[in-house]
N, C-alpha and C. Protein backbone atom coordinates (compact mmCIF):
# COMPACT_ATOMS: atom_id res chain seq x y z
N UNK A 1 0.84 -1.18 0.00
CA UNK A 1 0.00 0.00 0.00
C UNK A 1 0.89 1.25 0.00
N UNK A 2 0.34 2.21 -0.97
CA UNK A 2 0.93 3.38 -0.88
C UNK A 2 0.71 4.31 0.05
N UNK A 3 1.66 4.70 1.27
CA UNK A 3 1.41 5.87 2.56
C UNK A 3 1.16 7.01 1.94
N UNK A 4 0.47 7.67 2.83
CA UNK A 4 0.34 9.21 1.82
C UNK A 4 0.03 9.98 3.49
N UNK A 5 0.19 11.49 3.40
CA UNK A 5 -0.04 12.26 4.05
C UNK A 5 -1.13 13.15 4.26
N UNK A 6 -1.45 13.15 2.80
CA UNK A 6 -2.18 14.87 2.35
C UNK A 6 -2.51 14.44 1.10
N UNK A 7 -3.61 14.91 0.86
CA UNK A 7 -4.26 15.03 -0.76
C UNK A 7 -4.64 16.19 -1.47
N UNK A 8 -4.00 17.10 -2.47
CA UNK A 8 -4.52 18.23 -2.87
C UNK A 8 -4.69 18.36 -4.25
N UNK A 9 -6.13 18.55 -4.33
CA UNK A 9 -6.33 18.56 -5.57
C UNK A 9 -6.42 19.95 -6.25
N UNK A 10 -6.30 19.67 -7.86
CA UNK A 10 -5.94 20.68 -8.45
C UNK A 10 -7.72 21.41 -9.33
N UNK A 11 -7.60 22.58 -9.12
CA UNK A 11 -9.30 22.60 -9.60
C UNK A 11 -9.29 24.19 -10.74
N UNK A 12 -9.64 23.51 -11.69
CA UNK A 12 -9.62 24.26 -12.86
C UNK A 12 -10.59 25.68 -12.84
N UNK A 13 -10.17 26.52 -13.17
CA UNK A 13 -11.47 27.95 -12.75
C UNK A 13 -11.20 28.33 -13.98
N UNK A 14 -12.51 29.17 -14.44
CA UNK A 14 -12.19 30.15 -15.57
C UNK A 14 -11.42 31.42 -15.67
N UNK A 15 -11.56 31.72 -14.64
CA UNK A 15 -10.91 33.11 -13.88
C UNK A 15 -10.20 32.92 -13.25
N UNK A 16 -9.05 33.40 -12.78
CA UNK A 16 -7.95 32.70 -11.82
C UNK A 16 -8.38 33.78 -10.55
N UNK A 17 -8.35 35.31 -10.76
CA UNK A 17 -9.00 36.56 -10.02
C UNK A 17 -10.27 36.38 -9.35
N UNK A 18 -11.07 36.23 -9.86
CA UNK A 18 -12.19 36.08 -9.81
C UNK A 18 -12.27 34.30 -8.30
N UNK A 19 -11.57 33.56 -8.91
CA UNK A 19 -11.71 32.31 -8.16
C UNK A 19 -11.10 32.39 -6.49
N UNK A 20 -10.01 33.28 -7.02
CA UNK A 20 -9.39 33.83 -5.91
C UNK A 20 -9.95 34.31 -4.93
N UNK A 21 -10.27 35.39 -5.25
CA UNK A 21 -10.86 36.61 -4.51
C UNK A 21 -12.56 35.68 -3.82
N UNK A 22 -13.25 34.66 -4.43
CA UNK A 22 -13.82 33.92 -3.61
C UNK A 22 -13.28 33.20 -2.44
N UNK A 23 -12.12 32.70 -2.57
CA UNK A 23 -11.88 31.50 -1.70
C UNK A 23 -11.19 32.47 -0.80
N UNK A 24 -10.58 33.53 -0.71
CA UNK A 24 -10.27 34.44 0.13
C UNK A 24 -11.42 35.26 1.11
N UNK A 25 -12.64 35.60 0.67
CA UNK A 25 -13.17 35.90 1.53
C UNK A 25 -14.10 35.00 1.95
N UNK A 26 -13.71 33.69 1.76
CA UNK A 26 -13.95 32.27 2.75
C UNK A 26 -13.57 32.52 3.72
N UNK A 27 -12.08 33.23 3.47
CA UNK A 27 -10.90 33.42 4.86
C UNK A 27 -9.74 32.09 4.42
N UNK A 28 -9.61 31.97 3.32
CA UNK A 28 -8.70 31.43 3.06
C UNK A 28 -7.90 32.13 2.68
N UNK A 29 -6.27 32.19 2.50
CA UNK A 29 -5.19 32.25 1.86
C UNK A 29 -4.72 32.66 0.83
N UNK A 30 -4.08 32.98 -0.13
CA UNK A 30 -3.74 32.17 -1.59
C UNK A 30 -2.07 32.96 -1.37
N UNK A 31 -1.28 31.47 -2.65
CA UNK A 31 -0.48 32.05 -2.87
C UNK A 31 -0.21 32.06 -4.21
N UNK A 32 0.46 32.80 -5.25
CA UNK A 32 0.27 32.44 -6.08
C UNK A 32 1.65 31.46 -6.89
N UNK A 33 1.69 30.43 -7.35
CA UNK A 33 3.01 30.00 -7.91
C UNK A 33 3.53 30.36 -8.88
N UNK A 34 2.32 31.02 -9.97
CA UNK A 34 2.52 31.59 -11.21
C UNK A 34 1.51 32.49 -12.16
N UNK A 35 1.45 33.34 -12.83
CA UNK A 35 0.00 33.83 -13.60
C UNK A 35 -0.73 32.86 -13.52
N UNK A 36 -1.00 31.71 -13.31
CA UNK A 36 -2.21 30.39 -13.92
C UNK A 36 -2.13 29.84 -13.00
N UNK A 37 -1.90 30.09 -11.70
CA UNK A 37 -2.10 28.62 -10.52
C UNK A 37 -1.62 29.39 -9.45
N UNK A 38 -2.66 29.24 -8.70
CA UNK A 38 -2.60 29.65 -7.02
C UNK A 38 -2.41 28.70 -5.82
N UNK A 39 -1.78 28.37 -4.82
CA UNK A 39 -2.13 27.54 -3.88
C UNK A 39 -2.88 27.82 -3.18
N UNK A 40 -4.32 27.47 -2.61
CA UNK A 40 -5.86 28.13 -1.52
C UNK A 40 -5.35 27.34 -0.21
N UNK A 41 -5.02 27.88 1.16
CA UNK A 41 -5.07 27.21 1.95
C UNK A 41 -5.77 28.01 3.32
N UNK A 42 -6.00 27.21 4.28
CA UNK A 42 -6.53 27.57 5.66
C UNK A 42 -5.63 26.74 6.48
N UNK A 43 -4.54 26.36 6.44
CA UNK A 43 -3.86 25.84 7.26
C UNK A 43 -3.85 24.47 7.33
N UNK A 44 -5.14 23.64 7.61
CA UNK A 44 -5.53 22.36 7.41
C UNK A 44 -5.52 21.84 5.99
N UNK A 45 -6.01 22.86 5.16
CA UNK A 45 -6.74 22.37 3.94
C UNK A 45 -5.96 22.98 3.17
N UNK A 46 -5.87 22.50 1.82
CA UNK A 46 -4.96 23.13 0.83
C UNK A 46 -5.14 22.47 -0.34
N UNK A 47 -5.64 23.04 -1.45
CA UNK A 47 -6.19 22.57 -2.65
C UNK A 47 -5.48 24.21 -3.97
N UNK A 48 -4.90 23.29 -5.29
CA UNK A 48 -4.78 24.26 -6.33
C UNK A 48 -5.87 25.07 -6.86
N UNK A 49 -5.45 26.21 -7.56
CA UNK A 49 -7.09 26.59 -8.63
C UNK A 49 -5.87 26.88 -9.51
N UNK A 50 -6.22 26.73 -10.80
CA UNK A 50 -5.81 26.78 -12.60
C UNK A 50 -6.21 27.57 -13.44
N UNK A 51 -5.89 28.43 -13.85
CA UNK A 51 -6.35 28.75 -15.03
C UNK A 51 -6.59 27.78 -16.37
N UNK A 52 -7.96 28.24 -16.97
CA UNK A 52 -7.90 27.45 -18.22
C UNK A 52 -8.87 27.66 -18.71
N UNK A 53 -8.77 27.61 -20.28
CA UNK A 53 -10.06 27.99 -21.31
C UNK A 53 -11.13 27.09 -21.51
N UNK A 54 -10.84 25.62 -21.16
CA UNK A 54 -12.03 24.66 -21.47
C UNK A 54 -11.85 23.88 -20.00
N UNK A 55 -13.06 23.91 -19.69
CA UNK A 55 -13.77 23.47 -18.25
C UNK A 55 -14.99 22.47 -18.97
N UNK A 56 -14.84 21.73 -19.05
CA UNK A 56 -15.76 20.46 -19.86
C UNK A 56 -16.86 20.02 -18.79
N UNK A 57 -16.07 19.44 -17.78
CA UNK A 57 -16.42 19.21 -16.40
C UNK A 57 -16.52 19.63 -14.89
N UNK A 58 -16.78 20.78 -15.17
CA UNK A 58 -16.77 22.07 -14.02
C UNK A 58 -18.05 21.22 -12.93
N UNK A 59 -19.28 21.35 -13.70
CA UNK A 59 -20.33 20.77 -12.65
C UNK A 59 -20.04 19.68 -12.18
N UNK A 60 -19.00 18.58 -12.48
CA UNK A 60 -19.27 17.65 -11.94
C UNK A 60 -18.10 17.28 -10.96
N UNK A 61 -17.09 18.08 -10.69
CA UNK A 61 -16.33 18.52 -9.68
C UNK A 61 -16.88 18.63 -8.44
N UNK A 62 -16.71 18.17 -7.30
CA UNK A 62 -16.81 18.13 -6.04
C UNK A 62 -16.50 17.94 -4.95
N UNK A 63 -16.43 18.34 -4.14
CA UNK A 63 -15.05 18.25 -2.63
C UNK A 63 -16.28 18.09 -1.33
N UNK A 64 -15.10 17.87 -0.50
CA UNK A 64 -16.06 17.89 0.60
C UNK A 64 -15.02 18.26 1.78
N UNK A 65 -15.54 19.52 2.45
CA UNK A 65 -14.90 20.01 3.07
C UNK A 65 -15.33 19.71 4.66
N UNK A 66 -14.78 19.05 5.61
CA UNK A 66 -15.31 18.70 7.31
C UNK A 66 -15.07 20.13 7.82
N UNK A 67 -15.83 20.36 8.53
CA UNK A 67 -15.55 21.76 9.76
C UNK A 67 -16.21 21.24 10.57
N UNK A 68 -15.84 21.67 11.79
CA UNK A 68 -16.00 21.95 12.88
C UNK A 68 -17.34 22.20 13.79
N UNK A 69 -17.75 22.96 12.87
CA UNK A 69 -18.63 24.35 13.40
C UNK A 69 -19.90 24.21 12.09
N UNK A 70 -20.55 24.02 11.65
CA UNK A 70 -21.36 24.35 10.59
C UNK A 70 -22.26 25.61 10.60
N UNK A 71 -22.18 26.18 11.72
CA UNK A 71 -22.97 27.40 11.88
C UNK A 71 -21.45 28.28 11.78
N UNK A 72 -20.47 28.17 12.21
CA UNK A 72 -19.23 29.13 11.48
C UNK A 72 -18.98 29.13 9.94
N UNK A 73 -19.60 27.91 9.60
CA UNK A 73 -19.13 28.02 8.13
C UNK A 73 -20.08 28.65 7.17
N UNK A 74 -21.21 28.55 7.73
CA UNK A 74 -22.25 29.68 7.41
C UNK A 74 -22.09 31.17 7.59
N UNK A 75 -21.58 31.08 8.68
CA UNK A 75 -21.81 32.58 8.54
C UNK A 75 -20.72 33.30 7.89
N UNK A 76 -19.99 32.65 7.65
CA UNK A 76 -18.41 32.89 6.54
C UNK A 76 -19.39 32.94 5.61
N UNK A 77 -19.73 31.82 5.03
CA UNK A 77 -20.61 32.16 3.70
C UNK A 77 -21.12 33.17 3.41
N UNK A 78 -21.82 33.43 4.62
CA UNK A 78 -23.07 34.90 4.01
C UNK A 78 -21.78 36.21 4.35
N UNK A 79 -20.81 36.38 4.98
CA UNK A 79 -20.71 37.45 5.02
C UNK A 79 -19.59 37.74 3.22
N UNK A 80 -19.76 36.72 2.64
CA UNK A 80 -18.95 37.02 1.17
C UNK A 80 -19.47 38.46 0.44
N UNK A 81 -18.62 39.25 -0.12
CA UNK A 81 -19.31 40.24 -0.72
C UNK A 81 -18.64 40.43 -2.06
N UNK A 82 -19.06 40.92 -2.70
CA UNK A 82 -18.57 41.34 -4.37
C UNK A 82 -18.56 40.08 -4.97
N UNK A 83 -18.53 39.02 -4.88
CA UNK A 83 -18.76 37.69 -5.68
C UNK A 83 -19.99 37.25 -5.43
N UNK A 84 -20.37 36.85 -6.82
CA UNK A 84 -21.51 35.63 -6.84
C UNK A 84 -21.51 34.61 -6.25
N UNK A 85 -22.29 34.19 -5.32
CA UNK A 85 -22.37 33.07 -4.29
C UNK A 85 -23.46 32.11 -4.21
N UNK A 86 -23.25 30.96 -4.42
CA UNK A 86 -24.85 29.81 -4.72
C UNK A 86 -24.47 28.97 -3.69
N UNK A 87 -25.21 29.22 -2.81
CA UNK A 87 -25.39 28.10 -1.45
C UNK A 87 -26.56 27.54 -1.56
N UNK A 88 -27.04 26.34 -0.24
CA UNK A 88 -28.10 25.95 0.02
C UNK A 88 -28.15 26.01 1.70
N UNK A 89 -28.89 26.38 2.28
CA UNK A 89 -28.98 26.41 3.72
C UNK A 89 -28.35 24.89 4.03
N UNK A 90 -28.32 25.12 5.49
CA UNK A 90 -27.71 23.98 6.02
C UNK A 90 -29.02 22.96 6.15
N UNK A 91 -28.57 21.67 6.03
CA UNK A 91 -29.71 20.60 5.65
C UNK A 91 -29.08 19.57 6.59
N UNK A 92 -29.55 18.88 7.32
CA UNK A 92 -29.54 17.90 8.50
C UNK A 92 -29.95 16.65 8.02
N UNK A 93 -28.91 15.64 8.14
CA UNK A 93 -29.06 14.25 8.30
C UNK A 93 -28.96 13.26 9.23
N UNK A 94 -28.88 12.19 8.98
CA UNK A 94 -28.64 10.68 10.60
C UNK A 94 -27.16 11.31 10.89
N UNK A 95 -26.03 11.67 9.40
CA UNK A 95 -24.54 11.67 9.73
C UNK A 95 -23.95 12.49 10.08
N UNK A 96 -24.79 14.00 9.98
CA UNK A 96 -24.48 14.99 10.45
C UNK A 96 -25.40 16.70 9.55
N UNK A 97 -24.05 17.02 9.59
CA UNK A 97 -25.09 18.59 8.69
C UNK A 97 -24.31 18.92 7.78
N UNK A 98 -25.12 19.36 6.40
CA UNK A 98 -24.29 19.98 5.14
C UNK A 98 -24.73 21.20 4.79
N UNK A 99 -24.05 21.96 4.08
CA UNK A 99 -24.09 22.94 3.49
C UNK A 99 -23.68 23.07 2.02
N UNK A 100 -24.50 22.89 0.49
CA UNK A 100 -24.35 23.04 -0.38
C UNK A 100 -23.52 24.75 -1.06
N UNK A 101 -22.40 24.25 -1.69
CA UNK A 101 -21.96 25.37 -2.10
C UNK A 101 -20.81 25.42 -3.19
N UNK A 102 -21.45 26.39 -3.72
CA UNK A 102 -20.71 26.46 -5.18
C UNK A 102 -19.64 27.69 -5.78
N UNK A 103 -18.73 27.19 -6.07
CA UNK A 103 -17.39 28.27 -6.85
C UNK A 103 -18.08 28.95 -7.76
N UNK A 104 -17.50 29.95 -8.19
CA UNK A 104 -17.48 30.62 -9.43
C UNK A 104 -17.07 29.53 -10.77
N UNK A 105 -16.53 28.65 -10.73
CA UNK A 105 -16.42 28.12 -11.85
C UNK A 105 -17.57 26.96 -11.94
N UNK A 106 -18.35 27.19 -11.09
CA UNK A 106 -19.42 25.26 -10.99
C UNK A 106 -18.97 24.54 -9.95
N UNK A 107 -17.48 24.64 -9.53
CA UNK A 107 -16.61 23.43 -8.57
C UNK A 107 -17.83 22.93 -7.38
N UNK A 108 -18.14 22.32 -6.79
CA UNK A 108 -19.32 21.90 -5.75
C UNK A 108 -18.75 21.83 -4.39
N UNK A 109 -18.87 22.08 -3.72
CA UNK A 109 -18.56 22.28 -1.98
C UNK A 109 -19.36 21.69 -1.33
N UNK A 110 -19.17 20.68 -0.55
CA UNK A 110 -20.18 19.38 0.09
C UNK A 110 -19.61 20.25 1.95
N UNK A 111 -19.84 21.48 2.09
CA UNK A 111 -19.35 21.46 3.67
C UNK A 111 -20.08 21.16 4.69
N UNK A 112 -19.00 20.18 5.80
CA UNK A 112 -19.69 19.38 6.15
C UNK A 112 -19.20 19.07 7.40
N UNK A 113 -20.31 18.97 8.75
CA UNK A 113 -20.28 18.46 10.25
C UNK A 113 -20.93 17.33 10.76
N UNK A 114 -19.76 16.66 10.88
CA UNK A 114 -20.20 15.23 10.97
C UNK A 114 -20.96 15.12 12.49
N UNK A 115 -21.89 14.46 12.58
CA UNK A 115 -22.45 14.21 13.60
C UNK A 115 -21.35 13.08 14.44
N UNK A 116 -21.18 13.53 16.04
CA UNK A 116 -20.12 12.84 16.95
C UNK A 116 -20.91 11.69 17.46
């Protein structure tokens, strides 16, 4: 079996600015490595965004992010400003609670508090 540490995936945006400037007033990070690729992190978490002209499969991209707090991660959500923002209220299951939410490019955000 292959050990691994960390998994970060790389996620294609149409806008590199635009993708940015969302995941930042998440309260995330960025750095950038080059004109076309940023590193997004919060310390725990750390995932690429790309520039690129064909996004084939934007909608069907999806992550799933654990927190903590699902009422903190809400209210991060709503306080986003100057970007377009497509959430779904928080929705309650047997496993815990989610929050539907979507990038500027389509990417899908599964955030999520697992029930203890």
């Amino acid at each position: 079996m292959m050990n691994s540490r960390d998994i970060r995936p790389f996620i294609p945006v149409k806008e590199l600015n635009v993708s940015k400037a969302f995941y930042e007033a998440l309260g995330f990070e960025s750095d950038d490595t080059n004109d076309e690729m940023t590193i997004i992190s919060n310390g725990t978490c750390t995932f690429f965004l790309y520039q690129t002209v064909d996004i084939g499969t934007e909608a069907n991209l999806m992550f799933q992010l654990i927190v903590p707090d699902i009422q903190a991660a809400l209210n991060s959500i709503q306080k986003v400003q100057n970007t377009d923002i497509r959430y779904e209220p928080i929705k309650e299951a047997h496993w815990g609670k989610i929050i539907y939410l979507w990038g500027p490019s389509g990417e899908m955000w599964h955030i999520t508090e697992l029930a203890t």
